[in-house]
Protein backbone atom coordinates (compact mmCIF):
# COMPACT_ATOMS: atom_id res chain seq x y z
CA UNK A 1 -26.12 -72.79 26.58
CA UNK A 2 -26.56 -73.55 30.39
CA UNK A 3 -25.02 -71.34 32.80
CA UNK A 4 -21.79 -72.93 33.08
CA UNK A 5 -20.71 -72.63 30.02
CA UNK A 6 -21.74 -68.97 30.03
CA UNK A 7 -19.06 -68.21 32.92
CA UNK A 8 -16.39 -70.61 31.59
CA UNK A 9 -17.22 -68.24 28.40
CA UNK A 10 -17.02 -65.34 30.11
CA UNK A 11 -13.83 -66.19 32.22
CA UNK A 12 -11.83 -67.23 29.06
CA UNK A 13 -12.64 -63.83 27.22
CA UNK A 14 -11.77 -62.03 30.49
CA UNK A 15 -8.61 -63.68 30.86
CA UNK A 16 -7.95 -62.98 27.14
CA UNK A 17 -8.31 -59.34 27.05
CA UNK A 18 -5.95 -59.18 30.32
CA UNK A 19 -3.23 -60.79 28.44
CA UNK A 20 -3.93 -58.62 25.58
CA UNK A 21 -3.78 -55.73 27.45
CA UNK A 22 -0.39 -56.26 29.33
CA UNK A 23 1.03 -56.72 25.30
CA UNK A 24 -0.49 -54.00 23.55
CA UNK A 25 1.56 -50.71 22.29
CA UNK A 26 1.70 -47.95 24.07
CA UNK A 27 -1.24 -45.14 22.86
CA UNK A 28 -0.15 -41.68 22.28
CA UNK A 29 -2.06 -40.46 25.39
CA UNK A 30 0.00 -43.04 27.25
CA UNK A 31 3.35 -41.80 25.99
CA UNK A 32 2.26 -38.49 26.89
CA UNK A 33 1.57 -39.18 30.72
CA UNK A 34 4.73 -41.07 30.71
CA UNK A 35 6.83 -38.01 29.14
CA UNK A 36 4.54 -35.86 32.06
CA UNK A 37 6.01 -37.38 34.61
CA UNK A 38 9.04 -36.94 33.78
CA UNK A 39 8.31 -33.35 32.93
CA UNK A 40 7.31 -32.94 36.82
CA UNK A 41 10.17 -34.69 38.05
CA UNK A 42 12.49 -32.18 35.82
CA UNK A 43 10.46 -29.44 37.25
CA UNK A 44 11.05 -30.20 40.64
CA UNK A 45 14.35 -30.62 40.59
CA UNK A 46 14.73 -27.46 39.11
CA UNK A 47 13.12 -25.98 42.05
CA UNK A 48 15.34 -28.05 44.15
CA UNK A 49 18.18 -26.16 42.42
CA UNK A 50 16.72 -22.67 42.46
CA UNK A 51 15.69 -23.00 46.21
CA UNK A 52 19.25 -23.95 47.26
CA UNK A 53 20.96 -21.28 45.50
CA UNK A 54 19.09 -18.19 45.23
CA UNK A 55 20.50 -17.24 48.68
CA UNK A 56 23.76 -18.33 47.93
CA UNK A 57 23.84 -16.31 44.56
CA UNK A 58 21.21 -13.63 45.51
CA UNK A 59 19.10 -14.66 42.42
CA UNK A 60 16.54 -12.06 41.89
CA UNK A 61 12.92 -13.03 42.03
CA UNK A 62 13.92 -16.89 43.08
CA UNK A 63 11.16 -16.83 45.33
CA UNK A 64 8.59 -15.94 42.74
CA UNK A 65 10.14 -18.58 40.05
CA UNK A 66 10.20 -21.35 42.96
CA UNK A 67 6.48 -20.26 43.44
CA UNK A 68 5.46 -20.88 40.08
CA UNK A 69 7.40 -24.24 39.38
CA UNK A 70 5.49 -25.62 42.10
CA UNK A 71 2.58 -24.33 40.59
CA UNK A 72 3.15 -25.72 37.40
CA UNK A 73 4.32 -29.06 38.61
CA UNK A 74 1.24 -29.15 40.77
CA UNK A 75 -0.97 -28.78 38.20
CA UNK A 76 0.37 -31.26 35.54
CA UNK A 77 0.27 -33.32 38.99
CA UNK A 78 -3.47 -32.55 39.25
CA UNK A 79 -4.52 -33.51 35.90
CA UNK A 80 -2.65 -36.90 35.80
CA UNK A 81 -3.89 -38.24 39.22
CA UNK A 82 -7.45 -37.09 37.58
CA UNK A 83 -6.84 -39.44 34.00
CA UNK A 84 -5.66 -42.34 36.58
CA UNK A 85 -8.84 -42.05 38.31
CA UNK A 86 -11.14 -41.97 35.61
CA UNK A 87 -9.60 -44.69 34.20
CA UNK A 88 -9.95 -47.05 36.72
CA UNK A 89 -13.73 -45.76 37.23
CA UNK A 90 -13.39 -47.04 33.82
CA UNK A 91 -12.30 -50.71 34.29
């Protein structure tokens, strides 16, 4: 095979696994970071809530439990922007 018809080779199977790709089922590990993020959107807004009323209701220890949703948020934060870099390493 000459050179040519290695890259038109090479394109096709390219293009292939592209299209593949974009129709594929979700994985579990997908699902998961999709369920994540909506876990740290929950999180924050529950912060949002906290934050805005503790003075208004005197909730005790709202600082501490705003403190520690942003910690938690943070962190699940943290570890998906880490899988979204690895994976594109990956591709």
């Amino acid at each position: 095979m000459d050179d040519k018809n290695k890259k038109l080779i090479e394109e096709y199977y390219k293009e292939r696994r592209r299209i593949l790709k974009k129709y594929r089922k979700e994985t579990k590990m997908e699902k998961f970071k999709k369920i994540m993020k909506y876990v740290v959107n929950g999180i924050n807004f529950l912060n949002a809530i906290i934050i805005g009323i503790t003075p208004i209701w005197d909730i005790p220890y709202g600082d501490q439990i705003s403190k520690t949703l942003i910690v938690i948020a943070g962190a699940i934060s943290v570890y998906l922007l880490g899988q979204k870099a690895v994976s594109n390493k990956e591709e």
